[in-house]
N, C-alpha and C. Protein backbone atom coordinates (compact mmCIF):
# COMPACT_ATOMS: atom_id res chain seq x y z
N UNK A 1 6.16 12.93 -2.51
CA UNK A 1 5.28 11.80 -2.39
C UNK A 1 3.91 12.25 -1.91
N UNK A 2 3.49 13.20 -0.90
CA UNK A 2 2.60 13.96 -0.68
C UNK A 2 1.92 14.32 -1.43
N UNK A 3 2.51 15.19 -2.53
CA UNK A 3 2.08 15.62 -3.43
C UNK A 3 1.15 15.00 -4.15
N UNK A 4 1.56 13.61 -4.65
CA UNK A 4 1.26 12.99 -5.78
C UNK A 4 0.13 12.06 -5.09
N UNK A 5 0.46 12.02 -3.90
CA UNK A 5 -0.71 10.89 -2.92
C UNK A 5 -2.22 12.30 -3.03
N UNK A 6 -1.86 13.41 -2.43
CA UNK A 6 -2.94 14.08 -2.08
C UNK A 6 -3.43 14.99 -3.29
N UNK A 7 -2.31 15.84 -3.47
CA UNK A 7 -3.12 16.39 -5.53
C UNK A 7 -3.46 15.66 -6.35
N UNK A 8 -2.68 14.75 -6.31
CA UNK A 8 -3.06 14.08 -8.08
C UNK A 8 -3.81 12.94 -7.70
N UNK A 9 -4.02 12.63 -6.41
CA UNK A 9 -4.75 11.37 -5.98
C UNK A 9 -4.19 10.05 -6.78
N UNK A 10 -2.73 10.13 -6.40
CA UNK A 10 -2.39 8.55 -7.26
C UNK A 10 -2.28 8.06 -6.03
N UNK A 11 -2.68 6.87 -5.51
CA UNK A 11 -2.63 5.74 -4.81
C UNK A 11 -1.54 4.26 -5.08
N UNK A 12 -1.12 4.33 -6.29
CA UNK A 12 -0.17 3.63 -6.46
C UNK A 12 0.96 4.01 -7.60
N UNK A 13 2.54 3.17 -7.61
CA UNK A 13 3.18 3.60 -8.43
C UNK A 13 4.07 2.31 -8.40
N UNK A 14 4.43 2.54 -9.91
CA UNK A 14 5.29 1.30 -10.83
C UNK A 14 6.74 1.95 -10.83
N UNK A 15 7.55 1.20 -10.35
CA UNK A 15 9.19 1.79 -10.37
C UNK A 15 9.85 0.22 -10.99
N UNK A 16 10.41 0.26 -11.90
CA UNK A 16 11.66 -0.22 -12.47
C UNK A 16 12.54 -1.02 -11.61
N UNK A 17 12.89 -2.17 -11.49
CA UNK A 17 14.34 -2.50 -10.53
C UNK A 17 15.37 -1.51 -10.63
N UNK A 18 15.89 -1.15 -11.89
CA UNK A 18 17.09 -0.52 -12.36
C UNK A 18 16.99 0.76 -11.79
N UNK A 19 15.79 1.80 -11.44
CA UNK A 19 15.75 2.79 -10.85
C UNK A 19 16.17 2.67 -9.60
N UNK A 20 16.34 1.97 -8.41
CA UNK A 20 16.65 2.28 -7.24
C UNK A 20 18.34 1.30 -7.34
N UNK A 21 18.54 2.03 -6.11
CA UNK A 21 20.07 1.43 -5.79
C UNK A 21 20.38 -0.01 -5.43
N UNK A 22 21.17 -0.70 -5.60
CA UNK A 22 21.06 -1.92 -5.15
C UNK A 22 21.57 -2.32 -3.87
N UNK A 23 21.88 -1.20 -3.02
CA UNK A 23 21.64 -1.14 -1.45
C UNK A 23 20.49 -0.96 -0.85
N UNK A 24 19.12 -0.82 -2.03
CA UNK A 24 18.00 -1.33 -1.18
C UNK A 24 17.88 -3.05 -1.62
N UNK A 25 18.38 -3.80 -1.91
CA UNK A 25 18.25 -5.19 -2.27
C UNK A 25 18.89 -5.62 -1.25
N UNK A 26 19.90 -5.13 -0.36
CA UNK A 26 20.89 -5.56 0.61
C UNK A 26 20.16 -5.00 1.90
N UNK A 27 19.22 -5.93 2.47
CA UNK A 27 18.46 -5.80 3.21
C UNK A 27 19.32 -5.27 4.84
N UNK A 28 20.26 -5.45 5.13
CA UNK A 28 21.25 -5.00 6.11
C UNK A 28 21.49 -3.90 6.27
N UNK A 29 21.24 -3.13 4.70
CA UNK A 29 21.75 -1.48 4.86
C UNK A 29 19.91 -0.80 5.64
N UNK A 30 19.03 -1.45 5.70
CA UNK A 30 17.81 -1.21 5.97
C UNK A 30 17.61 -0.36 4.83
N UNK A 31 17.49 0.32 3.75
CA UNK A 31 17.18 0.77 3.06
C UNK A 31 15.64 0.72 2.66
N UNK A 32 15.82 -0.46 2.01
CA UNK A 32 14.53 -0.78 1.58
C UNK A 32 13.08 -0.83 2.78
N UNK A 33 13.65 -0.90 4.21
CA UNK A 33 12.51 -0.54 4.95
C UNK A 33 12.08 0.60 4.98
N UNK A 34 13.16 1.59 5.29
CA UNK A 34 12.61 2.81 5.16
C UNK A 34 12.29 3.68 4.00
N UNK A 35 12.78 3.10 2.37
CA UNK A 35 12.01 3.84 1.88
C UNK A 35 10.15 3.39 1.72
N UNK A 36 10.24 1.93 2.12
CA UNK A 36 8.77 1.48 2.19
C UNK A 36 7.59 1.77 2.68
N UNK A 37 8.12 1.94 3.82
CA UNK A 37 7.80 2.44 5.45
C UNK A 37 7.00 3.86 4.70
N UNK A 38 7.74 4.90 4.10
CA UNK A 38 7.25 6.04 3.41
C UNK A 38 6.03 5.44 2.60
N UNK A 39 5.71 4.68 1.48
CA UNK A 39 4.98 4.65 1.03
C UNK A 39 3.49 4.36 1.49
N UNK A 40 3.82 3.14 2.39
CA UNK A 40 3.06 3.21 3.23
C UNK A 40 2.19 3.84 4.52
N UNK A 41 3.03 4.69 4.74
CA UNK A 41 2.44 5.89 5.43
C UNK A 41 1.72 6.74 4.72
N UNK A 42 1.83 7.30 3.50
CA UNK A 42 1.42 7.53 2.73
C UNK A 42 0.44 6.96 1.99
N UNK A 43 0.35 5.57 2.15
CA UNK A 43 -1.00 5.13 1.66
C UNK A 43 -0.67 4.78 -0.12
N UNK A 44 0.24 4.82 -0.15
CA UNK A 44 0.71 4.56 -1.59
C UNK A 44 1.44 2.99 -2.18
N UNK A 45 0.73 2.30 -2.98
CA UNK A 45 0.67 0.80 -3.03
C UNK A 45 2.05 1.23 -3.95
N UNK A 46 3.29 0.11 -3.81
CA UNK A 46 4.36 0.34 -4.98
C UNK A 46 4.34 -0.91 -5.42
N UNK A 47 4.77 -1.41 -6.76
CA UNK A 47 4.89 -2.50 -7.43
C UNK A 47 6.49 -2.16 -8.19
N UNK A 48 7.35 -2.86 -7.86
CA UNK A 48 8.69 -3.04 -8.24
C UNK A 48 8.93 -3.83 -9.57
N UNK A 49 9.09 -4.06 -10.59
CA UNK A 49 9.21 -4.42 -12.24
C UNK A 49 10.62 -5.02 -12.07
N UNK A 50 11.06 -6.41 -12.25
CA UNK A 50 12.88 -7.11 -12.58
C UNK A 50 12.47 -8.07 -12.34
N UNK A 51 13.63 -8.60 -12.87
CA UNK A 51 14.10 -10.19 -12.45
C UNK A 51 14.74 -10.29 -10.73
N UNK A 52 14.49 -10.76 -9.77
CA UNK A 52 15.12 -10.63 -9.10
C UNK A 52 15.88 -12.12 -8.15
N UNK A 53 15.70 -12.79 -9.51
CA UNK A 53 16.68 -14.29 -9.05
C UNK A 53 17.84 -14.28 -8.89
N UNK A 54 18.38 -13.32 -9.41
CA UNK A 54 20.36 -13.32 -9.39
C UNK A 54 20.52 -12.84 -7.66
N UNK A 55 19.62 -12.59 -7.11
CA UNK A 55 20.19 -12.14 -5.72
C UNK A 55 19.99 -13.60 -5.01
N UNK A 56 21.26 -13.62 -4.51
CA UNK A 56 21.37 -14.86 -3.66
C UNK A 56 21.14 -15.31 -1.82
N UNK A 57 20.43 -14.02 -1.64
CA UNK A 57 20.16 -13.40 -0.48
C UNK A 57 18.81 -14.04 0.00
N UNK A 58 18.72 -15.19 1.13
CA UNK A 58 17.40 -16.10 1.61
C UNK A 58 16.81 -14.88 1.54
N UNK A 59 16.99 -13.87 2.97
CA UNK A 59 16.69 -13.45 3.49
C UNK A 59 15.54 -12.39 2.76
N UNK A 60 16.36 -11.77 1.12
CA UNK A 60 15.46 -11.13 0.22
C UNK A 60 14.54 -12.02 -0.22
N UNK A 61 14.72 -12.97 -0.28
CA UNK A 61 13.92 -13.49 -1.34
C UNK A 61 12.59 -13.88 -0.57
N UNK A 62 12.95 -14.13 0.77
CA UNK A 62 11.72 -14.36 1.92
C UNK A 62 11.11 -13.06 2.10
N UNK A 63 11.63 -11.71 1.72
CA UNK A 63 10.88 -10.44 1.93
C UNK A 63 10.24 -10.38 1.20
N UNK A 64 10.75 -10.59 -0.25
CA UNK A 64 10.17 -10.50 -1.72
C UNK A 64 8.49 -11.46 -1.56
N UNK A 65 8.72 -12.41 -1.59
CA UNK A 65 7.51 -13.65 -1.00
C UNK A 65 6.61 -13.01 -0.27
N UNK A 66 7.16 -12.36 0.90
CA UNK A 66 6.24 -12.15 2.09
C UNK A 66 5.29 -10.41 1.81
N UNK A 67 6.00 -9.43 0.87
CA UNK A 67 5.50 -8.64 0.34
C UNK A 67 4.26 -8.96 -0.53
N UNK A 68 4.66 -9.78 -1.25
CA UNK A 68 3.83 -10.14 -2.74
C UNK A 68 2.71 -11.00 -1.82
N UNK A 69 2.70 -11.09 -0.53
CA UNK A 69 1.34 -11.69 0.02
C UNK A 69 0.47 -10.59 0.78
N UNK A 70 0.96 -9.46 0.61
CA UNK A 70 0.21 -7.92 1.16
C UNK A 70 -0.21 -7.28 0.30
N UNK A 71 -0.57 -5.75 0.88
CA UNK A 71 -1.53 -5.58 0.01
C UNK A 71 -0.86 -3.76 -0.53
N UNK A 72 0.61 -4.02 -0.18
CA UNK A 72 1.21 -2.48 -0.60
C UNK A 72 2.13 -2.76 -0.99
N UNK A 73 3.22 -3.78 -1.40
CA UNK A 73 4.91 -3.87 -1.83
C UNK A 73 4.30 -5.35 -2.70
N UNK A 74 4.60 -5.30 -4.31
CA UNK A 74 4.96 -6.29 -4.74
C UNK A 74 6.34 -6.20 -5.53
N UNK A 75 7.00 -7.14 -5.94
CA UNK A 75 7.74 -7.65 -6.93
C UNK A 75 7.14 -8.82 -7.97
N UNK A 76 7.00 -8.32 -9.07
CA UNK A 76 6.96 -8.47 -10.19
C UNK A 76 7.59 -8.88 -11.50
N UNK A 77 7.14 -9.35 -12.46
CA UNK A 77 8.67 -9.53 -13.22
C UNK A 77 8.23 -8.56 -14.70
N UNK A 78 6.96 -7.84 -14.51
CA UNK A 78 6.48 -7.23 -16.25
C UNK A 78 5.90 -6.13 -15.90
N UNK A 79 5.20 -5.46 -16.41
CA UNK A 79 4.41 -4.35 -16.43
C UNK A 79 3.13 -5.06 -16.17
N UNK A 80 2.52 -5.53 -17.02
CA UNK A 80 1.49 -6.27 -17.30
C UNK A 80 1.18 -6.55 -15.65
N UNK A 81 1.82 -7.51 -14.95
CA UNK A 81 1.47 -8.25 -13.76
C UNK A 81 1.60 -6.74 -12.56
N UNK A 82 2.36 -5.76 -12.49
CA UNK A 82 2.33 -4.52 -11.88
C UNK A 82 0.76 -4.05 -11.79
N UNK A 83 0.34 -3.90 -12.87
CA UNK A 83 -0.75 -3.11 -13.41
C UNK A 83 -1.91 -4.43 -12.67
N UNK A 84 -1.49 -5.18 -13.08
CA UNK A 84 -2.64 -6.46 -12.24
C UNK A 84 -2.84 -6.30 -10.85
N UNK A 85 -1.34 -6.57 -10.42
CA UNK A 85 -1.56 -6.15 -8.36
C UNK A 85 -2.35 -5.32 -8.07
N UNK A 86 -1.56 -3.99 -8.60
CA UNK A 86 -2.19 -2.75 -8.24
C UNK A 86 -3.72 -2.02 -8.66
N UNK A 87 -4.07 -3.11 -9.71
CA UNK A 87 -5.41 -2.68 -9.98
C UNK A 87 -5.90 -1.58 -9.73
């Protein structure tokens, strides 16, 4: 992640739902904080690409919300709108 933040000077990155595990969706395993937590230390904006209505989880769906009102973690549902956030 270093790498790509400080050589290649990327500042942001587009990941897939289907790429990560779905024990980062299960906000209990903390997963998803700490791989976040990384990006953000790093200075690296991520935009997440799925549908993510089938999770029946308040609790995600209030993270999901409360991300997409900052200015480093969105969820998304296209490419198109990824590429928009992250401008």
């Amino acid at each position: 992640m270093a790498t790509v933040r400080y050589e290649a000077g990327c500042d942001a990155i587009i990941v897939e739902k289907e790429a990560l595990t779905e024990d980062f969706f299960d906000l209990k395993t903390r997963l998803a904080g700490e791989i976040i937590q990384k990006y953000v230390n790093y200075g690296i904006r991520l935009a997440i690409i799925g549908d993510f209505s089938g999770y029946p989880s308040k609790a995600l769906h209030d993270f999901i919300y409360e991300s997409n009102q900052g200015k480093h973690l969105y969820f998304v549902s296209n490419m198109e709108a990824a590429q928009k956030k992250l401008g």
